[in-house]
Protein backbone atom coordinates (compact mmCIF):
# COMPACT_ATOMS: atom_id res chain seq x y z
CA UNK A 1 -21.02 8.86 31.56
CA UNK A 2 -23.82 7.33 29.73
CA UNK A 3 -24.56 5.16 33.17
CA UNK A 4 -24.10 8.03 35.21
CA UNK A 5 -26.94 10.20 33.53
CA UNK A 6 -28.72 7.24 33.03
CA UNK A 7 -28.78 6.33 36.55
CA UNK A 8 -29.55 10.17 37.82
CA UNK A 9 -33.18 9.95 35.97
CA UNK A 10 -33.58 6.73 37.23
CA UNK A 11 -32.95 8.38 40.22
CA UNK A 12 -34.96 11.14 39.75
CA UNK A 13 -37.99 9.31 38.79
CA UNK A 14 -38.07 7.12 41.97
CA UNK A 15 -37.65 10.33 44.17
CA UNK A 16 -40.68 12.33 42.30
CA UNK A 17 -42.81 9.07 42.94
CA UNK A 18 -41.75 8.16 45.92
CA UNK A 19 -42.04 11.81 47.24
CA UNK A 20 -45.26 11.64 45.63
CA UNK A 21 -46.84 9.34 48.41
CA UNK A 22 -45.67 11.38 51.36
CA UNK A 23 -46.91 15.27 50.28
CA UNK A 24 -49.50 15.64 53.59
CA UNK A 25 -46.43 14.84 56.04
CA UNK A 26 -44.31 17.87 56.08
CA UNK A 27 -44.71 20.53 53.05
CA UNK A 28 -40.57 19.93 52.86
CA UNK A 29 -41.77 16.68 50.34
CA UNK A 30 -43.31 19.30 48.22
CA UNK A 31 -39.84 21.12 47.32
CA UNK A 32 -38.65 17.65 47.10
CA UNK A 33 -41.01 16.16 44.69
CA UNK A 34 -41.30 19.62 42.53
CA UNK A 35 -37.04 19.38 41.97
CA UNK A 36 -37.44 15.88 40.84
CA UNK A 37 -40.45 16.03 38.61
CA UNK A 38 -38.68 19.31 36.77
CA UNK A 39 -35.06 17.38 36.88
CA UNK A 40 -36.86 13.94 35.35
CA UNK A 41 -38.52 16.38 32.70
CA UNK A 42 -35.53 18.24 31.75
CA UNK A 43 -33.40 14.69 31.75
CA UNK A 44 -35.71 13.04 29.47
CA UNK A 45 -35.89 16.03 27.37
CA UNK A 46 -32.62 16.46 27.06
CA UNK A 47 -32.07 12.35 26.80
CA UNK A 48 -33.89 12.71 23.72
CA UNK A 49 -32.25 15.65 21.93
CA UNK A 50 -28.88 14.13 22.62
CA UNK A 51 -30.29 10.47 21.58
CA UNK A 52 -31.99 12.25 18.40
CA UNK A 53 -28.83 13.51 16.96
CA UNK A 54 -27.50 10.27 16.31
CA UNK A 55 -30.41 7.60 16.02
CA UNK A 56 -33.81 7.28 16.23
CA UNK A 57 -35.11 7.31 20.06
CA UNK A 58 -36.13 4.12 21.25
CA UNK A 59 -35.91 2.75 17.37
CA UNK A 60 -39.10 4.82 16.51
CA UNK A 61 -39.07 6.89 13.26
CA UNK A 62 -39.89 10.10 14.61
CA UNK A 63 -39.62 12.85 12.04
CA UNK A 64 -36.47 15.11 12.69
CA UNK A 65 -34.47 12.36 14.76
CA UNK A 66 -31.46 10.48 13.63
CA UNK A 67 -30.23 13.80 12.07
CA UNK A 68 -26.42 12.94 11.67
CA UNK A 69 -27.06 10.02 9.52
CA UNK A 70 -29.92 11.59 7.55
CA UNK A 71 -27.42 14.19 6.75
CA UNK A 72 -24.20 12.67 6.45
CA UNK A 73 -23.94 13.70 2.97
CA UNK A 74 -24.81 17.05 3.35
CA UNK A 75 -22.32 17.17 6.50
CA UNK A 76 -19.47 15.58 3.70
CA UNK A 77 -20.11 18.10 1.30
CA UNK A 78 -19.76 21.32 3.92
CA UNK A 79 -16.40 19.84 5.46
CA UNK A 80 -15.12 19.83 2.07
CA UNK A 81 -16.13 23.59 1.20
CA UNK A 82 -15.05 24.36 4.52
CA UNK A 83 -11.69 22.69 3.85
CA UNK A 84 -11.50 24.33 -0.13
CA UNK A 85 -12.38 27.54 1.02
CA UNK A 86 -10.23 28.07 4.04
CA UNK A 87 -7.23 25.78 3.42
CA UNK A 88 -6.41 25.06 -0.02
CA UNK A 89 -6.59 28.00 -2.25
CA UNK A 90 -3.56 28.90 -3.44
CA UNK A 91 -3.76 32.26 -2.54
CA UNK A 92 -4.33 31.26 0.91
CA UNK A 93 -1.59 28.74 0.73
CA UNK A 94 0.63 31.57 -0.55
CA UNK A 95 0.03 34.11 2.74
CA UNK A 96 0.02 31.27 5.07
CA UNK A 97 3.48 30.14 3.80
CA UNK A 98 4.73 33.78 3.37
CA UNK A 99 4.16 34.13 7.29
CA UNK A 100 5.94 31.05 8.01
CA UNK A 101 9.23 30.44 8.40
CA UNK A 102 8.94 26.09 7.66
CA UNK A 103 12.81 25.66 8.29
CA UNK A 104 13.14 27.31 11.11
CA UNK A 105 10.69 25.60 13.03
CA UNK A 106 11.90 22.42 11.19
CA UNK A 107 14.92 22.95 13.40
CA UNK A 108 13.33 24.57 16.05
CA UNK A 109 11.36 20.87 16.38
CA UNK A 110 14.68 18.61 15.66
CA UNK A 111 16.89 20.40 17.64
CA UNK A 112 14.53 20.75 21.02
CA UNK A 113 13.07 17.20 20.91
CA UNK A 114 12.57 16.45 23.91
CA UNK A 115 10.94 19.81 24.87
CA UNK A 116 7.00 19.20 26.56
CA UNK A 117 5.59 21.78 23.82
CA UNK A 118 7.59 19.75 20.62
CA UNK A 119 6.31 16.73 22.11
CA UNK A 120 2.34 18.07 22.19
CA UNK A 121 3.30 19.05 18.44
CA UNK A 122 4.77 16.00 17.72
CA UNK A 123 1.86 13.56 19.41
CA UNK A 124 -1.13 15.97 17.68
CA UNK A 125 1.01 15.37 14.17
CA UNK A 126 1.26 11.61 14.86
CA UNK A 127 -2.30 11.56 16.55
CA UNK A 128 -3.40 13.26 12.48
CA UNK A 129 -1.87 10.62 10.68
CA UNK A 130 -2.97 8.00 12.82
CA UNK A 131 -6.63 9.68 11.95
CA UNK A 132 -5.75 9.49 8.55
CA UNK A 133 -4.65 5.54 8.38
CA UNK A 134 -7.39 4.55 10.22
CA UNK A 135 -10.51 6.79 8.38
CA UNK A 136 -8.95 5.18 4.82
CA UNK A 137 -10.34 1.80 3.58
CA UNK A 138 -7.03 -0.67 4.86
CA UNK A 139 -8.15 -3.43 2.26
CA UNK A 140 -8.92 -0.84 -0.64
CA UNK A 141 -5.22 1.17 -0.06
CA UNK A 142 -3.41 -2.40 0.83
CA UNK A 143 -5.09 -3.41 -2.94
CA UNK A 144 -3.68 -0.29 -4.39
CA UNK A 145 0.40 -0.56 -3.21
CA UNK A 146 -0.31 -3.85 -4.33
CA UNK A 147 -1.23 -3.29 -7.67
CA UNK A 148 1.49 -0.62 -7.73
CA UNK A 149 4.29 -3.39 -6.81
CA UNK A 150 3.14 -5.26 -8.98
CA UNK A 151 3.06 -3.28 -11.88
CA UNK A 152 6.67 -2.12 -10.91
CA UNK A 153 7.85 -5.81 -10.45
CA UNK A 154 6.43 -6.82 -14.30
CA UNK A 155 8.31 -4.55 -15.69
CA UNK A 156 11.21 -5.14 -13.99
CA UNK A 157 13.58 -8.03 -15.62
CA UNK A 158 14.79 -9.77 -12.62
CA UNK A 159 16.98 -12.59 -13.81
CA UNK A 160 19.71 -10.57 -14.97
CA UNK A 161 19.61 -8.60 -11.06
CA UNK A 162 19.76 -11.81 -9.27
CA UNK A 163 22.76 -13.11 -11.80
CA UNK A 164 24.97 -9.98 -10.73
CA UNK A 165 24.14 -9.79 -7.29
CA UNK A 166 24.89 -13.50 -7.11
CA UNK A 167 27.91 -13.11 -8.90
CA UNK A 168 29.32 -10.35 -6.49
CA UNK A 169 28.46 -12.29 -3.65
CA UNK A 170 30.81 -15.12 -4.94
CA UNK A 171 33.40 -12.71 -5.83
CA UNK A 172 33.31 -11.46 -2.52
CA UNK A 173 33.25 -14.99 -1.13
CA UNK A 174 30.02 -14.00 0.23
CA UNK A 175 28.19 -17.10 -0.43
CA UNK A 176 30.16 -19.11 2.23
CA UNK A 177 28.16 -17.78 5.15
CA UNK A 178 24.80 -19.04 3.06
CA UNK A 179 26.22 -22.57 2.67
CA UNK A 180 27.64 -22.95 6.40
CA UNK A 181 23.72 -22.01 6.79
CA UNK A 182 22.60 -24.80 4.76
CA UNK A 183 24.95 -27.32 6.22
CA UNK A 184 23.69 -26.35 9.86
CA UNK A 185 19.98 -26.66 8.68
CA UNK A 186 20.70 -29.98 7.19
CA UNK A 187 22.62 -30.97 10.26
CA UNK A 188 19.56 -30.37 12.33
CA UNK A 189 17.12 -32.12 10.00
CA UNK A 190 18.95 -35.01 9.81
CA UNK A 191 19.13 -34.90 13.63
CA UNK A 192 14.89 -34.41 13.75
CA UNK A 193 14.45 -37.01 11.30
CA UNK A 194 16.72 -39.89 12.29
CA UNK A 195 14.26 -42.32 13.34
CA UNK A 196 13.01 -41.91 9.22
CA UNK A 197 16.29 -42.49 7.47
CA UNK A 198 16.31 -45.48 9.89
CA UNK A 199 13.32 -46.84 8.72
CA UNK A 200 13.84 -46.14 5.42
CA UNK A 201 17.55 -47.96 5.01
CA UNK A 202 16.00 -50.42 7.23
CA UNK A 203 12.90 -50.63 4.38
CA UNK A 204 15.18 -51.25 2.13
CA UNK A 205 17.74 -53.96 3.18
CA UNK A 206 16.81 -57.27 2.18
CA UNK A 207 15.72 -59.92 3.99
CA UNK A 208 18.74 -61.73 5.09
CA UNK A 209 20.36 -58.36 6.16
CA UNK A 210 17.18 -57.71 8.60
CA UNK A 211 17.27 -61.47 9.33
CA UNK A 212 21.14 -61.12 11.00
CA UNK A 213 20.12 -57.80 12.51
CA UNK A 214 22.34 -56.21 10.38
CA UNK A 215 20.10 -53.42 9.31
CA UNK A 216 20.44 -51.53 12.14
CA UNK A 217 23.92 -51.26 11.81
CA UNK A 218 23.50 -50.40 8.25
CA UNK A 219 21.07 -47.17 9.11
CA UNK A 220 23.71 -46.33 12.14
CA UNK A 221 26.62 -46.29 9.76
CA UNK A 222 24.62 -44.28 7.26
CA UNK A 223 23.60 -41.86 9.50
CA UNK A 224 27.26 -41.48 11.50
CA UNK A 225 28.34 -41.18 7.50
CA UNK A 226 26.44 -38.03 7.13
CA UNK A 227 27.26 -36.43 10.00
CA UNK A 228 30.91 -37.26 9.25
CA UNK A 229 30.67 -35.25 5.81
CA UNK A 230 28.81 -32.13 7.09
CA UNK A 231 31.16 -31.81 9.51
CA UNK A 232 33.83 -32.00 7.21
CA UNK A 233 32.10 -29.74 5.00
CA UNK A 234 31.57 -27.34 7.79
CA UNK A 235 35.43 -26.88 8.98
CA UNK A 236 36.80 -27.29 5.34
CA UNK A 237 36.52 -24.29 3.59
CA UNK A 238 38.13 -25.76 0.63
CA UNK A 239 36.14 -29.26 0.67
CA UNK A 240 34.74 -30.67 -2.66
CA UNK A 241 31.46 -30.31 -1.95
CA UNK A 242 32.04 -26.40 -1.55
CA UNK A 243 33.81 -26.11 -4.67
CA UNK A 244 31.31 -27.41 -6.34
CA UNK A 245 28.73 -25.68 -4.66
CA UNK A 246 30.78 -22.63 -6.08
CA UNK A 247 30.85 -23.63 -9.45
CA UNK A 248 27.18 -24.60 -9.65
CA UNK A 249 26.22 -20.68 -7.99
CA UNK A 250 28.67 -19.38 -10.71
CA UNK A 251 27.29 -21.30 -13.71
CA UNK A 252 23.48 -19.77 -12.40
CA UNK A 253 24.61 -16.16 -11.72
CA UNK A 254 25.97 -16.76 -15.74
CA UNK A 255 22.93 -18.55 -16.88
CA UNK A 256 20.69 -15.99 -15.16
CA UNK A 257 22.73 -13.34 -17.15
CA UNK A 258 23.10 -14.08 -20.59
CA UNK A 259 21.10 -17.85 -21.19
CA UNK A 260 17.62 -16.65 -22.48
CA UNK A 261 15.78 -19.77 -21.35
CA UNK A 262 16.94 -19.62 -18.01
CA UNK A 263 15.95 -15.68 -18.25
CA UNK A 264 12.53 -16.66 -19.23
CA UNK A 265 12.25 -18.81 -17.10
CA UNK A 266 12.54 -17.24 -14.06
CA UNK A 267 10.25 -14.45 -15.84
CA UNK A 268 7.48 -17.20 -16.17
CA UNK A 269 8.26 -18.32 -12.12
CA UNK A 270 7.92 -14.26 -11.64
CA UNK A 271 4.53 -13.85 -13.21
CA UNK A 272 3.39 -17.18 -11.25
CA UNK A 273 4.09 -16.18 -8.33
CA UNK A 274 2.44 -12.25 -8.80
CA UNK A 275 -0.51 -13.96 -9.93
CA UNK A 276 -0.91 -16.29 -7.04
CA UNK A 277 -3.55 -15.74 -3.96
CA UNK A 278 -1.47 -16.58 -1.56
CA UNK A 279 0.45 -14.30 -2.73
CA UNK A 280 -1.88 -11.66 -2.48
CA UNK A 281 -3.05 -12.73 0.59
CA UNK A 282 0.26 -13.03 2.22
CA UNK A 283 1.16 -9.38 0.96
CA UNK A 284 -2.14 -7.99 2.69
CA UNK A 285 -0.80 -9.49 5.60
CA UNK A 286 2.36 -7.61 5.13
CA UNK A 287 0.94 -4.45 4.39
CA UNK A 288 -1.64 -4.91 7.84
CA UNK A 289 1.26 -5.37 10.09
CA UNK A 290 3.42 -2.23 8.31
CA UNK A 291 0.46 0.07 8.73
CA UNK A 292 -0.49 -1.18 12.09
CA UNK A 293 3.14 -0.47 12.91
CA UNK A 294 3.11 2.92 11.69
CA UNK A 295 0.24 3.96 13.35
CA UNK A 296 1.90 2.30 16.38
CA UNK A 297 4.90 4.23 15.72
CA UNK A 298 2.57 7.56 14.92
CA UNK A 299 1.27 6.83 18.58
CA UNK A 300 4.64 6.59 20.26
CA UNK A 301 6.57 9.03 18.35
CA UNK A 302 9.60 9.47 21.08
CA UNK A 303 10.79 6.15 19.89
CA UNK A 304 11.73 7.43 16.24
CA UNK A 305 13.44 10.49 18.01
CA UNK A 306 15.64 8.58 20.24
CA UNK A 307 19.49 6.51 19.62
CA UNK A 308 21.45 7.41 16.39
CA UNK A 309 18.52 8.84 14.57
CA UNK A 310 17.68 11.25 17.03
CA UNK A 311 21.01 12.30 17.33
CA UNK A 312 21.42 13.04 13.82
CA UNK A 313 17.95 14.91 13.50
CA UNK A 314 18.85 17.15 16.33
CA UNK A 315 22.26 18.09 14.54
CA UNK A 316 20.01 18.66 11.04
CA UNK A 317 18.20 20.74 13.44
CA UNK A 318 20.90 23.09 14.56
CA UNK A 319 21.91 23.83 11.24
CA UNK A 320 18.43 25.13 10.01
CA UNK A 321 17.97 27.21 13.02
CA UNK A 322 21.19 28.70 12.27
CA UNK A 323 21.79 29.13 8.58
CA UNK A 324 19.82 31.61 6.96
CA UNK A 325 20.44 31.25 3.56
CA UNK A 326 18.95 27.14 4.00
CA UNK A 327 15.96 28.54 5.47
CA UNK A 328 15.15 31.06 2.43
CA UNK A 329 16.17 28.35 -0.05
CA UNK A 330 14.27 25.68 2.18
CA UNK A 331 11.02 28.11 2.36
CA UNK A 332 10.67 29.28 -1.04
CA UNK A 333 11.09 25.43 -2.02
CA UNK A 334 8.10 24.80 0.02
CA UNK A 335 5.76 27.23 -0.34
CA UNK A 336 6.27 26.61 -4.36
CA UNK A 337 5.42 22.81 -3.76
CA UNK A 338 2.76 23.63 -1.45
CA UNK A 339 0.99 26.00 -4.12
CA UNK A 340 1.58 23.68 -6.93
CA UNK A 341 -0.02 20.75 -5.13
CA UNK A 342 -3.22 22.89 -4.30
CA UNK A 343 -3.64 24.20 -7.41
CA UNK A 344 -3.19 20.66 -9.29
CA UNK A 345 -4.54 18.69 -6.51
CA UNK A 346 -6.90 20.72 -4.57
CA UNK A 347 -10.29 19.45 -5.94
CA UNK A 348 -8.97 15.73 -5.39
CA UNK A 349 -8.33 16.15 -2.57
CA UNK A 350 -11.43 18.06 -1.13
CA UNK A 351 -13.09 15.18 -3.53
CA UNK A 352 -11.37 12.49 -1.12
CA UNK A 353 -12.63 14.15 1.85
CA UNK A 354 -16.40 14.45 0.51
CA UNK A 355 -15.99 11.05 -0.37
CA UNK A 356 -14.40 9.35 2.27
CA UNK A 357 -17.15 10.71 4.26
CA UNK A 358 -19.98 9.56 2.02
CA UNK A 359 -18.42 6.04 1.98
CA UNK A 360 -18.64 5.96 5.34
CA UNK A 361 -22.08 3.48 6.46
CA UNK A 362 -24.78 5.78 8.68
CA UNK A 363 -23.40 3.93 11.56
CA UNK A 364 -19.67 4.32 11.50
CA UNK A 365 -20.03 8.14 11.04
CA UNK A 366 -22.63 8.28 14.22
CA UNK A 367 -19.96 6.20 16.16
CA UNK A 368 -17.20 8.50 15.05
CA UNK A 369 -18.46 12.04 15.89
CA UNK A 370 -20.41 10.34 18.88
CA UNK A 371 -16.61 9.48 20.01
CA UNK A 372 -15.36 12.68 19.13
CA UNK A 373 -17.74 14.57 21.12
CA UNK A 374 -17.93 12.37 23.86
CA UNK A 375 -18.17 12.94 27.89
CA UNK A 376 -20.03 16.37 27.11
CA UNK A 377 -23.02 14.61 25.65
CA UNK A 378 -23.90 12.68 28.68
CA UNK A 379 -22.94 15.89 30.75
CA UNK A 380 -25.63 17.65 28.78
CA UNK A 381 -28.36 15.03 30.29
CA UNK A 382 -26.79 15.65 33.34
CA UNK A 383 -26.97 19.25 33.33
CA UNK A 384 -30.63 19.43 32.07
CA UNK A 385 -31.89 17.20 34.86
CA UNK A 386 -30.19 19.18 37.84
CA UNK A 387 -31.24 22.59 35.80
CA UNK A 388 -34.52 21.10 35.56
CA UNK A 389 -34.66 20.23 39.11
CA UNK A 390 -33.80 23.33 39.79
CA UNK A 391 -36.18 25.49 37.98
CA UNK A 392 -38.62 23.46 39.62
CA UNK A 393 -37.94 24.43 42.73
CA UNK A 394 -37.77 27.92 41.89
CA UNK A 395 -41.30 27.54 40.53
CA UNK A 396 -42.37 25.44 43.34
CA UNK A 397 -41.03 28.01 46.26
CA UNK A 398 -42.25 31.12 43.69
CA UNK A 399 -46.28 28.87 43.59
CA UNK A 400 -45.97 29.07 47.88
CA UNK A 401 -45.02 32.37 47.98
CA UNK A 402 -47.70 33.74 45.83
């Protein structure tokens, strides 16, 4: 749209001068040249109102230009008393609520997913949380949940966890399906890395064994020897090796339980591996791809409602439309929380807003409420050069007539 009113003054200016050079032919080039003289006036006034709003035409300071970014705090602070004064007071919480009834259109929305109005409802509530993930700073929140795992996972003694769950798993013989794992992985590494145990039994033979040639016997026998025994490890649930596999998972599951060096131990190997950058790195590539898949999911919200989930939603759904005593119970539950949370929480979060804003750099706020406008901004160009034009024709057919 930006092209398009672009090109119509470009337009406009090559008509008014090329009309310009024609005027004694016919008096219709008057009526011509008057419209686009007018219409490139009114675009280029109009190019610069819209262009002054966001940034400084043609990068000159003019006073009163680039007024959204000059103002951007101002503009922070009255979305936030807009916000406390119209949304979160509790007394305003408290009517709202009281003229709601939340459960029932809880249900309402479970039951009738796949209704064209739930699904508006549903994309505008996915399209606000999408808003919401993307206006927060991703590395400052990411650096947050990780600080809060953290915290959690310090104080949280771990050895004695992994002992029992390992111990349950070899109660339930559990831990069979882990080994016949390992045995397959080594099965395939040996297989990748033949050609290297070759060269290493061949390495070390001496040198009348690699004089007779017998080395390569030597690494072929070794080699058919361990496939041999993970085979035989892999069909024999009751071979050796298993058994003591067993005892060895046993003897950790006890040590992690009740031997204090091997308790402190894994502590120590805990706190290592919090306080490692790779770490921290590796979780802020976790926590990317979770919120990027949330907002993914936010943007596609028919694929939470469908399969198993759906179909126990829509069945949580019928029961709130129908029982009446939920809904009261449900409603008075929530309007309660709702006016608790504004009354604790109202100034933080108004605060947040404010702030979020004010955080924001002059040009990431002119590029978001640039975007949120959009089309119309070109169409007011647009409009001001054909209104233009237009009044100059008027004036033009109103300068004959007189």
């Amino acid at each position: 749209m930006r092209i398009s009113a672009t090109v119509m003054l470009v337009a406009m200016a090559a008509i008014f001068f090329g009309s310009h050079q024609v005027l004694g032919v016919n008096p219709a080039w008057g009526y011509v040249n008057a419209f686009a003289e007018a219409a490139m006036v009114g675009g280029l006034a109009d190019w610069f109102a819209v262009t002054a709003l966001f940034r400084h035409p043609l990068g000159l300071p003019i006073p009163h230009t680039a007024i959204i970014p000059r103002n951007k705090d101002r503009i922070a602070d009255t979305m936030a008393e807009f916000l406390r004064s119209n949304f979160l007071t509790p007394v305003v919480v408290a009517r709202r609520m009281r003229e709601m009834n939340l459960a029932q259109a809880a249900g309402d929305y479970l039951a009738t997913r796949g209704d064209t109005e739930q699904g508006r409802i549903r994309a505008g509530a996915g399209q606000l949380l999408v808003e919401l993930l993307e206006s927060l700073d991703p590395d400052r929140l990411g650096l947050q949940v990780k600080a809060g795992l953290a915290r959690q996972a310090k104080r949280l003694d771990i050895a004695p966890l992994l002992g029992r769950v390992l111990e349950t798993a070899i109660a339930d013989n559990r831990h069979q399906p882990l080994i016949d794992s390992f045995i397959r992985w080594a099965g395939v590494a040996l297989e990748d890395n033949e050609e290297m145990v070759r060269e290493m039994v061949q390495a070390r033979a001496n040198a009348l064994i690699r004089w007779t040639g017998l080395d390569e016997k030597l690494a072929n026998s070794v080699l058919s020897g361990l496939y041999r025994l993970l085979a035989e490890i892999h069909v024999d649930p009751d071979h050796r090796v298993r058994i003591k596999a067993a005892e060895a998972l046993t003897s950790l599951a006890h040590d992690l339980q009740h031997d204090a060096a091997m308790r402190a131990k894994v502590e120590q190997m805990k706190d290592d591996l919090l306080s490692n950058p790779a770490v921290s790195d590796w979780w802020m590539g976790v926590w990317e791809r979770l919120r990027h898949a949330l907002i993914d999911m936010l943007r596609n919200p028919d694929r939470v409602m469908s399969g198993q989930i759906g179909h126990s939603l829509a069945e949580l759904g019928e029961t709130l439309q129908t029982d009446t005593n939920l809904q009261v119970q449900i409603n008075r539950f929530a309007r309660r929380s709702l006016v608790g949370l504004v009354t604790r929480y109202g100034e933080q979060i108004v605060s947040l807003v404010s702030n979020t804003v004010k955080s924001w750099d002059a040009d990431t706020i002119t590029m978001r409420i640039e975007r949120a406008v959009g089309r119309d901004l070109q169409f007011i160009r647009i409009n001001g050069t054909l209104v233009g034009g237009l009044v100059g024709l008027s004036l033009h057919f109103l300068t004959e007539v007189m």
